[in-house]
N, C-alpha and C. Protein backbone atom coordinates (compact mmCIF):
# COMPACT_ATOMS: atom_id res chain seq x y z
N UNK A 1 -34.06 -18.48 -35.17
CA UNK A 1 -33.84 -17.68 -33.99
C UNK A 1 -33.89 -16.21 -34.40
N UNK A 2 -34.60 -15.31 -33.85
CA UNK A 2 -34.74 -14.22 -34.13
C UNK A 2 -33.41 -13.32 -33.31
N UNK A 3 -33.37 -11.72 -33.98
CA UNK A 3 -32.46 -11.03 -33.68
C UNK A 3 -32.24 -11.02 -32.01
N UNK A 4 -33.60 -10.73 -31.86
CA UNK A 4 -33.80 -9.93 -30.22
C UNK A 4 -33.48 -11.15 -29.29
N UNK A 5 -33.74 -12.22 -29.91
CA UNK A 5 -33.71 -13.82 -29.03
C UNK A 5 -31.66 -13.66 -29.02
N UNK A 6 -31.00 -13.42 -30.34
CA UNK A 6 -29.57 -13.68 -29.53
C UNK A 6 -28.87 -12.98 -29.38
N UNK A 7 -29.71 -11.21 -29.26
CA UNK A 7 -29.46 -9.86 -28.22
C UNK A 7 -29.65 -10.72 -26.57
N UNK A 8 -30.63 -10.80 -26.77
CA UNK A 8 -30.65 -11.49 -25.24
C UNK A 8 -29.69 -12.13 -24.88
N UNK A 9 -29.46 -13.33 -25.28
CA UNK A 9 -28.88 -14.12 -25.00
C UNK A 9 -26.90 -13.77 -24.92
N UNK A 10 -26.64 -12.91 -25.81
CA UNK A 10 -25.38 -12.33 -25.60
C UNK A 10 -25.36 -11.29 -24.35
N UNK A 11 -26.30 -10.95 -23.58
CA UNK A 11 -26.49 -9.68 -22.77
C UNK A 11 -26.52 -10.60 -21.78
N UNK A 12 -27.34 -11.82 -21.52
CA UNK A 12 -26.91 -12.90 -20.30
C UNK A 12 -25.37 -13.00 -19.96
N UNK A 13 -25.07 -13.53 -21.45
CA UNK A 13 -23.80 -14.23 -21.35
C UNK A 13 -22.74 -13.20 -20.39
N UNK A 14 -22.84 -11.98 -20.84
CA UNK A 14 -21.97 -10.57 -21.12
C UNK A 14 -21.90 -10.67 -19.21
N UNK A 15 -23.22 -10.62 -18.88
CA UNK A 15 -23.46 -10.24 -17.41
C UNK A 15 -23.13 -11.16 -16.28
N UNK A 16 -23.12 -12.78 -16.95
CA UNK A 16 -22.44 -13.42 -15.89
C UNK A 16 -20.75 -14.04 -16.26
N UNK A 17 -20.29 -12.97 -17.24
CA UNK A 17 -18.81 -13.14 -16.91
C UNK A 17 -17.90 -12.89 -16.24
N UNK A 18 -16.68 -13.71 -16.04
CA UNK A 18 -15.62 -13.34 -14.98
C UNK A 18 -15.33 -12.05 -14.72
N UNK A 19 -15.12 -11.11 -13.54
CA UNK A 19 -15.16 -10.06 -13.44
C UNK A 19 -13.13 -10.07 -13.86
N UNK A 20 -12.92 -8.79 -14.43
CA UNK A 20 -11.34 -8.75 -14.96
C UNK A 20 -10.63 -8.30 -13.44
N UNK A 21 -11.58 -7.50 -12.44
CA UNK A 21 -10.87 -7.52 -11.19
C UNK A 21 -11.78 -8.03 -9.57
N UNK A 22 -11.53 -8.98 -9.50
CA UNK A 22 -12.01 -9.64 -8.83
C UNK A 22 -13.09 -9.00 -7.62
N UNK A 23 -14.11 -9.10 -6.92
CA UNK A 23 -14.61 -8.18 -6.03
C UNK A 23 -13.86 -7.61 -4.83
N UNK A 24 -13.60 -7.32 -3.79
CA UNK A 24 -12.57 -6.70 -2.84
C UNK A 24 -11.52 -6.30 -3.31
N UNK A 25 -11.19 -6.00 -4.85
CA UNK A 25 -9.84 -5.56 -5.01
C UNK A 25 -10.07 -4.19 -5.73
N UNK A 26 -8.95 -3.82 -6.12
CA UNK A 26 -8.71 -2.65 -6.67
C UNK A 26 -7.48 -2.75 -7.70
N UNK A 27 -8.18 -1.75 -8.74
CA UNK A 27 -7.24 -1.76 -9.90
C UNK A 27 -5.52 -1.83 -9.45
N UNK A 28 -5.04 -1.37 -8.51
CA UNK A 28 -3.75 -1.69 -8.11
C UNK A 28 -3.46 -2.47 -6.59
N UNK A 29 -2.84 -3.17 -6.86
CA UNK A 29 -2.49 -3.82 -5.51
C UNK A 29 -0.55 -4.38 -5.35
N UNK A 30 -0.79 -3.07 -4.05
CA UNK A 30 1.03 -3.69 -4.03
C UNK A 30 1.27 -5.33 -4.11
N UNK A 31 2.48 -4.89 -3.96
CA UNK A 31 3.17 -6.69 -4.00
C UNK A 31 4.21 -6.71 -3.69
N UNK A 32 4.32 -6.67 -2.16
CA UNK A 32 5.98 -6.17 -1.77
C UNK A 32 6.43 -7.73 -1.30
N UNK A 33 8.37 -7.21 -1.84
CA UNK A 33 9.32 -8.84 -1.62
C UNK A 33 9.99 -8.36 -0.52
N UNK A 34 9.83 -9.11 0.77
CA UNK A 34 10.67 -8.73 2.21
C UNK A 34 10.94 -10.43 2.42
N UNK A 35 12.19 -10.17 2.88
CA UNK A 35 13.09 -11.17 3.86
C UNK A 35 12.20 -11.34 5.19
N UNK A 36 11.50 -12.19 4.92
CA UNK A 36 11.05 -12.77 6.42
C UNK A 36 9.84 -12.33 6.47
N UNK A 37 9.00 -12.80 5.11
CA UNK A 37 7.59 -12.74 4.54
C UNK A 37 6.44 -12.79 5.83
N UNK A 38 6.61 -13.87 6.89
CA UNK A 38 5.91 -14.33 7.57
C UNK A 38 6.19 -13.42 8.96
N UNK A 39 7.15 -12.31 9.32
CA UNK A 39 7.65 -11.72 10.31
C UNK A 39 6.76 -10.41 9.72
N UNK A 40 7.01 -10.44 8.34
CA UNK A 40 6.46 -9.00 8.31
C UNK A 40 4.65 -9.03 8.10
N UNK A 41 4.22 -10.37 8.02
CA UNK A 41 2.71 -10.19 8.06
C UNK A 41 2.26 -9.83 9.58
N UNK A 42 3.11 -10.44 10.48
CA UNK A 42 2.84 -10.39 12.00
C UNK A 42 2.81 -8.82 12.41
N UNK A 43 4.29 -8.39 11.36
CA UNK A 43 4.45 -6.47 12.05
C UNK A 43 3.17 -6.20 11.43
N UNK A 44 2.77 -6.26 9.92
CA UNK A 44 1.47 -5.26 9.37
C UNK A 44 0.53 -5.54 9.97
N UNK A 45 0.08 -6.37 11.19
CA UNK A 45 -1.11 -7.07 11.79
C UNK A 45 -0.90 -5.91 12.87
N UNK A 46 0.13 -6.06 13.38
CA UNK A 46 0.38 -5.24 14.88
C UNK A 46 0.25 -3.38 14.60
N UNK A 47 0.94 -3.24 13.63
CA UNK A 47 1.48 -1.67 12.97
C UNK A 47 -0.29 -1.06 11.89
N UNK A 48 -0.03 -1.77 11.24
CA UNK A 48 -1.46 -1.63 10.49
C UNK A 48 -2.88 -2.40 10.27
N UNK A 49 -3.03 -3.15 11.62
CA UNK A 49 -4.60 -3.91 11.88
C UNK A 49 -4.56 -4.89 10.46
N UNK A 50 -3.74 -5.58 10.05
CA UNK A 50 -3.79 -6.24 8.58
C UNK A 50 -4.88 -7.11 9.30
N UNK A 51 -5.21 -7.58 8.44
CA UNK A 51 -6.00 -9.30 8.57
C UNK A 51 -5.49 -9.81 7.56
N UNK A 52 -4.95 -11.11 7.58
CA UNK A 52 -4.53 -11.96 7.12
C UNK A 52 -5.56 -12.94 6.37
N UNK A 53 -5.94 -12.77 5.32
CA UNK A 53 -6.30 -13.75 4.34
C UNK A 53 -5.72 -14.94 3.98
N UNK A 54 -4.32 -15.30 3.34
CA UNK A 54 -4.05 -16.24 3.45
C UNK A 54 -2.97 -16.15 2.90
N UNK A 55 -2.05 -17.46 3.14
CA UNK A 55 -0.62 -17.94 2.95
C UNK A 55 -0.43 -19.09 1.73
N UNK A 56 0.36 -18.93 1.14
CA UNK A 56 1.07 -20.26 0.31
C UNK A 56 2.47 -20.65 0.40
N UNK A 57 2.67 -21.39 1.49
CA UNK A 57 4.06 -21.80 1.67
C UNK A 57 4.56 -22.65 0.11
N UNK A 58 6.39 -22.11 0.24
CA UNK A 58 6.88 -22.80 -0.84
C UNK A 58 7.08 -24.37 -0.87
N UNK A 59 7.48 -24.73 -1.50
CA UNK A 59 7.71 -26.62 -1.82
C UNK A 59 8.27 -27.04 -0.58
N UNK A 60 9.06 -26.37 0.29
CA UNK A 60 10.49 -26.33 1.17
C UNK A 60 9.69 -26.40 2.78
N UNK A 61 8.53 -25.40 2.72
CA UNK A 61 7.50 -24.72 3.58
C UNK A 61 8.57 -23.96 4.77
N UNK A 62 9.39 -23.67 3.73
CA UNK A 62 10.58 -22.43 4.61
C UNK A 62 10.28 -21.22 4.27
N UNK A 63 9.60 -20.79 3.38
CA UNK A 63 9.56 -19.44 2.55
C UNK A 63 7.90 -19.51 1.65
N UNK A 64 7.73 -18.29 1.79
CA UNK A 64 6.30 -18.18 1.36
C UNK A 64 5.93 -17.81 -0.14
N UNK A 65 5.77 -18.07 -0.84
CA UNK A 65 5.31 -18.34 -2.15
C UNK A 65 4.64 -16.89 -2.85
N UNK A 66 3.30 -16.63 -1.73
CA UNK A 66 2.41 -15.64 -1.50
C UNK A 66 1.69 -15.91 -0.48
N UNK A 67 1.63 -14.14 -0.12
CA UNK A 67 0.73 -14.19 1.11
C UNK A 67 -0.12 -12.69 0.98
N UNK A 68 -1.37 -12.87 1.18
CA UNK A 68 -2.01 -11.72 1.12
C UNK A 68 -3.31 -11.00 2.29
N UNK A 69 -2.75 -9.76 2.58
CA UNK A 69 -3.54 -8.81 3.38
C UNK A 69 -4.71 -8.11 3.42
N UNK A 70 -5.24 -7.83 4.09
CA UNK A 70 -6.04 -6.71 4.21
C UNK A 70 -5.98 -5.64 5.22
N UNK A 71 -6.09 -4.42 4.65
CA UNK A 71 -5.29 -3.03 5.36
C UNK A 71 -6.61 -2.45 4.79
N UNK A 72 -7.72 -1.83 5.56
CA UNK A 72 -8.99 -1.00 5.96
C UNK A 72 -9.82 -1.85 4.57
N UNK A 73 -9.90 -1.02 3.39
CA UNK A 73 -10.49 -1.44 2.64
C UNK A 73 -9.31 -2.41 1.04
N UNK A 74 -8.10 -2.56 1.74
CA UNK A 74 -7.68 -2.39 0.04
C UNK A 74 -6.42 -4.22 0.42
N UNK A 75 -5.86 -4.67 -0.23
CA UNK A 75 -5.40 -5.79 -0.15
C UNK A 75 -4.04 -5.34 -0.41
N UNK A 76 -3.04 -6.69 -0.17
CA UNK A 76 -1.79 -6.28 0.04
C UNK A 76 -1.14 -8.01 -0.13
N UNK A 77 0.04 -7.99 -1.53
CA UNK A 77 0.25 -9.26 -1.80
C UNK A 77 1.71 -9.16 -1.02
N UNK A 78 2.32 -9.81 -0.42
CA UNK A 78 3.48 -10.45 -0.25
C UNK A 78 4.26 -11.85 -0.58
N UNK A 79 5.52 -12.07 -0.55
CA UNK A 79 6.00 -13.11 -0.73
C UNK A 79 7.26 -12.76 0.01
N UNK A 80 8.22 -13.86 0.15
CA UNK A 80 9.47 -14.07 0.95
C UNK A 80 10.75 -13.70 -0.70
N UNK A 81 11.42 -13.13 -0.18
CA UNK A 81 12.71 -12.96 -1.62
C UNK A 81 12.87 -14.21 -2.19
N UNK A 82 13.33 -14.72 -2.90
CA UNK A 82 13.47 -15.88 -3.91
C UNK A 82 14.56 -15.19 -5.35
N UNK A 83 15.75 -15.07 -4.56
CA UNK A 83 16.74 -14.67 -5.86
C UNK A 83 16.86 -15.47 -6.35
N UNK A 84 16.76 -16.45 -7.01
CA UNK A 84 16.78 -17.53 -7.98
C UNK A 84 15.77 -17.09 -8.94
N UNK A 85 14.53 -16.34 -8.58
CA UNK A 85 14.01 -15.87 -9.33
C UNK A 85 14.02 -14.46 -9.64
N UNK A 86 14.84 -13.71 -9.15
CA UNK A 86 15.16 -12.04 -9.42
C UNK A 86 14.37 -11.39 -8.13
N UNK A 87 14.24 -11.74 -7.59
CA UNK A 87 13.07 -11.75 -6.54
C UNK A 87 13.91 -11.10 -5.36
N UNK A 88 13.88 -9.32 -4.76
CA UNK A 88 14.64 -9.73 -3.78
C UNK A 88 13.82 -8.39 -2.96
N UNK A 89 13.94 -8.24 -1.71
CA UNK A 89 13.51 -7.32 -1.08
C UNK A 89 14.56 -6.18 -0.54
N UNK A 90 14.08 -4.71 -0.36
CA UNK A 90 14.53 -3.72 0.05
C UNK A 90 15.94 -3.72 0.78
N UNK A 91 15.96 -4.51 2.17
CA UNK A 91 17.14 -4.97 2.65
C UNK A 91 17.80 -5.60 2.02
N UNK A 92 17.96 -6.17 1.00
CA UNK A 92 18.97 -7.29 0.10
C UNK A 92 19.68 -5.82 -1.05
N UNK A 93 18.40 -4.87 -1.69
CA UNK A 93 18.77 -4.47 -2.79
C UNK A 93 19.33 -2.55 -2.23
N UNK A 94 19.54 -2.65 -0.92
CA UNK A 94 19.79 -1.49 -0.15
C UNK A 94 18.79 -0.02 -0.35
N UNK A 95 17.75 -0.73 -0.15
CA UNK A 95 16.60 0.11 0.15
C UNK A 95 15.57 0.59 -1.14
N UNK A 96 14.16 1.01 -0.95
CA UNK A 96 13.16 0.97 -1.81
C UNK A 96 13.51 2.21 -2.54
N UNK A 97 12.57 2.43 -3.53
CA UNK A 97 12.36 3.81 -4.26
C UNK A 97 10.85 4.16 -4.22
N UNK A 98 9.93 3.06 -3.26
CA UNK A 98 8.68 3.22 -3.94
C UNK A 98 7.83 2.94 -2.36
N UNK A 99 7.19 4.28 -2.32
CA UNK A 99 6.29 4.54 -0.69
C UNK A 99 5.19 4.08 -1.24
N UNK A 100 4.75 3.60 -0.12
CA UNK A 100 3.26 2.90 -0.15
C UNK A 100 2.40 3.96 0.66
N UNK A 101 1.58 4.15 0.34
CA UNK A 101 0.64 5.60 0.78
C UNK A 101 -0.78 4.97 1.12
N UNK A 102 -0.63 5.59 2.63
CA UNK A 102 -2.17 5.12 3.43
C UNK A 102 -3.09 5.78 3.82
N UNK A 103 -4.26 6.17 3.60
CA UNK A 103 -4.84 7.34 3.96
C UNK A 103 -5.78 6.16 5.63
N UNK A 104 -5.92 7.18 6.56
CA UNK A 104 -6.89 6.77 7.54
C UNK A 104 -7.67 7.59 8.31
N UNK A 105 -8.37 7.55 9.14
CA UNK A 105 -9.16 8.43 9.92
C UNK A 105 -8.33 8.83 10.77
N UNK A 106 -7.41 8.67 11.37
CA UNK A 106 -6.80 9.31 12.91
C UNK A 106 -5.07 9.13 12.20
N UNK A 107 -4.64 9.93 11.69
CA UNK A 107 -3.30 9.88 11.45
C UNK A 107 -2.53 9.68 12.28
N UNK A 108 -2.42 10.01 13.64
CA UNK A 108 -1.86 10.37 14.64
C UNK A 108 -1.67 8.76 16.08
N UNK A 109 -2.79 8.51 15.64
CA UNK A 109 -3.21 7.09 16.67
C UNK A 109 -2.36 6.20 15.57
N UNK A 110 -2.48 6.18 13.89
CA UNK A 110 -1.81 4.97 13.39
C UNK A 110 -0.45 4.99 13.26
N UNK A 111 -0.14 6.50 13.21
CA UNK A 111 1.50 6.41 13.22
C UNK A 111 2.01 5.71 14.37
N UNK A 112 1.41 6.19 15.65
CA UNK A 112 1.79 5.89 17.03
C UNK A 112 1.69 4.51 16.88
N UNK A 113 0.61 4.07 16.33
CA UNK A 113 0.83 2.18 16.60
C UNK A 113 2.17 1.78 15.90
N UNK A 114 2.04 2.42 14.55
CA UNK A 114 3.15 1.52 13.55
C UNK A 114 4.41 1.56 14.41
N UNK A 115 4.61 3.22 15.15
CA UNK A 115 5.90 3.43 15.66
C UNK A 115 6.68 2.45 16.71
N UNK A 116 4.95 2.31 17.51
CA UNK A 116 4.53 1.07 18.76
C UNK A 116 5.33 -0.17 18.33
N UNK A 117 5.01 -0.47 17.28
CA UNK A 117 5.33 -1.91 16.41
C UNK A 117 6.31 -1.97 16.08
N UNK A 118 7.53 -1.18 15.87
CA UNK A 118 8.86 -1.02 15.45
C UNK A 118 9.19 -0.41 13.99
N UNK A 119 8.14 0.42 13.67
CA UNK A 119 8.49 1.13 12.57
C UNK A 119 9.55 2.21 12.93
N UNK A 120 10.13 2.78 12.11
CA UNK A 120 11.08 4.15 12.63
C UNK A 120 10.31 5.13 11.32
N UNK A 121 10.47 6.63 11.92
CA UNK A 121 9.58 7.58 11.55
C UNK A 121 10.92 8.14 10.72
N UNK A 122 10.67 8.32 9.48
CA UNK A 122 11.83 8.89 8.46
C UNK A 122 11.03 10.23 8.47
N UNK A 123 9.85 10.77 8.10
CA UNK A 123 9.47 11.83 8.62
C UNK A 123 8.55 12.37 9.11
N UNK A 124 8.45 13.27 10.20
CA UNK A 124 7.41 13.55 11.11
C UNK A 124 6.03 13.80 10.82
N UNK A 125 5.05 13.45 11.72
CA UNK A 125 3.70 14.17 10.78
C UNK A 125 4.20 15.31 11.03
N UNK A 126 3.00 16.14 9.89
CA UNK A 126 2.97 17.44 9.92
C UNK A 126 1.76 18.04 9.20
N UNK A 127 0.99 18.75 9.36
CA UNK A 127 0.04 19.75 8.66
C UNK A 127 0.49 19.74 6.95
N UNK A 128 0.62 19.56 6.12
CA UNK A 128 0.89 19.78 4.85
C UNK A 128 0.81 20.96 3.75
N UNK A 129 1.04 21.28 3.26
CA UNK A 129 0.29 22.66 1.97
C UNK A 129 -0.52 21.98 1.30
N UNK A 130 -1.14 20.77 0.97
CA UNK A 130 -1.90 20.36 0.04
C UNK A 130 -3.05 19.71 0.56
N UNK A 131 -3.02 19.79 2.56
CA UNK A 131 -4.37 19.62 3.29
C UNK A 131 -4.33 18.07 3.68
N UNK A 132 -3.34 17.58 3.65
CA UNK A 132 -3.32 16.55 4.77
C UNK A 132 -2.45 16.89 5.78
N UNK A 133 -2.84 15.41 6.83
CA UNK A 133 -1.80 15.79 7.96
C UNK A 133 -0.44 14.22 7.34
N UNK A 134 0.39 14.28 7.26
CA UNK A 134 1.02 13.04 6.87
C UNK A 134 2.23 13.15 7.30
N UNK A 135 2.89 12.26 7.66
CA UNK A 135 4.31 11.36 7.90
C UNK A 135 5.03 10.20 7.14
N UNK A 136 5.89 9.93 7.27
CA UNK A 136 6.36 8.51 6.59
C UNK A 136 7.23 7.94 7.49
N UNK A 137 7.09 6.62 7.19
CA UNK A 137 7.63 5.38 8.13
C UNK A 137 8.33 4.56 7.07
N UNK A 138 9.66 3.84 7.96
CA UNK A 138 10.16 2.85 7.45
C UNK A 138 9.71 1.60 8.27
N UNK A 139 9.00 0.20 7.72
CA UNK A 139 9.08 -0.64 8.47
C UNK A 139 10.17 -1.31 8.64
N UNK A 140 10.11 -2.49 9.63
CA UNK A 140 11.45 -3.56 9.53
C UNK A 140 11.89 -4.11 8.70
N UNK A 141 11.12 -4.34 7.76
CA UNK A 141 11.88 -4.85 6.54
C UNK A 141 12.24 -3.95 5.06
N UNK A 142 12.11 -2.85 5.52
CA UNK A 142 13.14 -1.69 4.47
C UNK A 142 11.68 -1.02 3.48
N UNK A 143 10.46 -1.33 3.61
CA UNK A 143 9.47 -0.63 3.29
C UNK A 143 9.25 0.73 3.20
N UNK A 144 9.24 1.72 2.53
CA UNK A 144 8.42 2.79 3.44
C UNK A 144 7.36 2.95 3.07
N UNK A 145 6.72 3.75 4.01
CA UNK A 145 4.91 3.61 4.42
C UNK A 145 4.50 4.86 4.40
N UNK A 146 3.96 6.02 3.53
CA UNK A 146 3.15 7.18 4.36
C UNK A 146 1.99 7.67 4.61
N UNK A 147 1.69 7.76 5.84
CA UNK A 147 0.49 7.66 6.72
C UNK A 147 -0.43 9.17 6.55
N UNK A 148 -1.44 9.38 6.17
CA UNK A 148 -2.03 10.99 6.59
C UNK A 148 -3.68 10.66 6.22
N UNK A 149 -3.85 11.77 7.20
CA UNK A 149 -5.62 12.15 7.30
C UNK A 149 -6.01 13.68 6.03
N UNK A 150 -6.73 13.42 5.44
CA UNK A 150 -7.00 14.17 4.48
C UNK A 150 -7.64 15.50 6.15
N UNK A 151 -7.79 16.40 5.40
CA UNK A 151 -8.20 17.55 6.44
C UNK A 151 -8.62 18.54 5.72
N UNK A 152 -8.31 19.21 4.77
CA UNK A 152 -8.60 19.81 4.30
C UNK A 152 -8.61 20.14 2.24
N UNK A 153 -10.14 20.46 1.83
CA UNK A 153 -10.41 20.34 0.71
C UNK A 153 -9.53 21.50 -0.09
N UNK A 154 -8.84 21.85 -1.16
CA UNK A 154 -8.33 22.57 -1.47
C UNK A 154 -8.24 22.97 -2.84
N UNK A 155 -8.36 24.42 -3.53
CA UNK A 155 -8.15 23.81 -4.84
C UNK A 155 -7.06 24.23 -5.45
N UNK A 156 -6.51 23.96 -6.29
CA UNK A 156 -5.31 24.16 -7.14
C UNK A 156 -4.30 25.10 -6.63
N UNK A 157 -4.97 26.06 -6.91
CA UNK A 157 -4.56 27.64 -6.76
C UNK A 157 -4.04 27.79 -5.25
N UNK A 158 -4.70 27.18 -4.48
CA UNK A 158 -4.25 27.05 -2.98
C UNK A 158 -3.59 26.61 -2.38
N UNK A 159 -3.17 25.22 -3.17
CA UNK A 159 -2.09 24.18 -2.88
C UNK A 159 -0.89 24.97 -3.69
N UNK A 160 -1.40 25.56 -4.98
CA UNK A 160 0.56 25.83 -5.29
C UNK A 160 0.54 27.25 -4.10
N UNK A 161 0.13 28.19 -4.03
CA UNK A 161 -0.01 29.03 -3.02
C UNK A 161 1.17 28.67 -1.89
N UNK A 162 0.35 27.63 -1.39
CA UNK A 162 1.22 27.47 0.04
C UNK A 162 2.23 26.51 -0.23
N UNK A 163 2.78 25.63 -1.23
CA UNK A 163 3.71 24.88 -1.66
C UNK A 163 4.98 26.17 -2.29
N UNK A 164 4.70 27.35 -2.88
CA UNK A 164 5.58 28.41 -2.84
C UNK A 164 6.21 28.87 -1.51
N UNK A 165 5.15 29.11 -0.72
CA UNK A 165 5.22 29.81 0.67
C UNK A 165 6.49 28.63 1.31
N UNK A 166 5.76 27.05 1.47
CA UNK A 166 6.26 26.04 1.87
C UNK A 166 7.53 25.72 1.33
N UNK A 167 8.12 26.07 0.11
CA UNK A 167 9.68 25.98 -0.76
C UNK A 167 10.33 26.93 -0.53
N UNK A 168 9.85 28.15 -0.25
CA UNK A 168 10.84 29.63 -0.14
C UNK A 168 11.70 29.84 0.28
N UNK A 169 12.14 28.87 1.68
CA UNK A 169 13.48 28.53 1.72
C UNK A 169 14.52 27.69 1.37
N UNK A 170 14.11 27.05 0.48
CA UNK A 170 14.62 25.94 0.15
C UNK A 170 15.39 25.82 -0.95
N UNK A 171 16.53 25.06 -1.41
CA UNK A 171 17.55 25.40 -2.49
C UNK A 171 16.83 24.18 -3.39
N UNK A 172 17.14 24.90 -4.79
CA UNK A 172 16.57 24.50 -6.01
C UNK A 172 17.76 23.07 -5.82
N UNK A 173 16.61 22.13 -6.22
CA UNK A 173 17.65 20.78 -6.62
C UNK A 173 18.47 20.63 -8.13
N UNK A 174 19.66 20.58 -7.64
CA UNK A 174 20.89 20.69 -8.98
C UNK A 174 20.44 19.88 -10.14
């Protein structure tokens, strides 16, 4: 067997291997634990147009195993809490540390739905210093969510600019 014969043949092999991230996904994909796994796929359907890919009920088929979304282009894993396994969601552990960040075309129409849907607005949109328009939401199950439309391109120098302007009243954190 010549060289070039098992160049080839390693360059086949190379090209039809398992991809390390599957096609429709992306190098990160949340994986949020909420109390009432199957309540909160219904809110992200209503609040954020999810489509529902699919479910794996547990042994019990009381509680969901995994369940996973789709939100515009990007996926979204859930499951039901399972403290037996360390497993617990926002409402159990008295709230998150970690916003889930959504960019969309109409900031303003998706807040209004999520709000529609029973999200509560922790903070208002607003114009930004760094050229979006954005807000943040808590959903029903102790999530938070923040929503904004990119608007404007900016560079460095411009964003700390108006992030000075934007702090000037504000007391230095202790």
């Amino acid at each position: 067997m010549s060289t070039q014969t098992v160049t080839l043949e390693r360059k086949e092999k190379s090209t039809n291997r398992i991809k390390a991230v599957p096609d429709g996904y992306h190098t990160l994909t949340p994986h949020l634990v909420v109390k009432g796994a199957s309540q909160a796929i219904e809110f992200y359907k209503k609040a954020f147009g999810a489509e529902e890919i699919g479910r794996a009920p547990g042994p019990d088929g009381k509680f969901l195993m995994h369940a996973e979304l789709k939100i515009g282009d990007s996926r979204l894993f859930l499951v039901d809490e399972f403290p037996e396994m360390d497993c617990r969601g926002p409402q159990t552990i008295g709230g998150t540390p970690v916003t889930i960040h959504m960019y969309v075309e109409d900031v303003d129409a998706a807040f209004s739905k999520a709000v529609a849907a029973g999200a509560q607005v922790r903070m208002p949109l607003a114009d930004m210093f760094w050229g979006d328009r954005y807000g943040v939401l808590a959903d029903p199950f102790g999530h938070a969510w923040s929503l904004a439309t990119h608007k404007e391109d900016l560079t460095p120098e411009e964003i700390g600019t108006r992030a000075q302007a934007a702090f000037s009243g504000c007391a230095s954190p202790a």
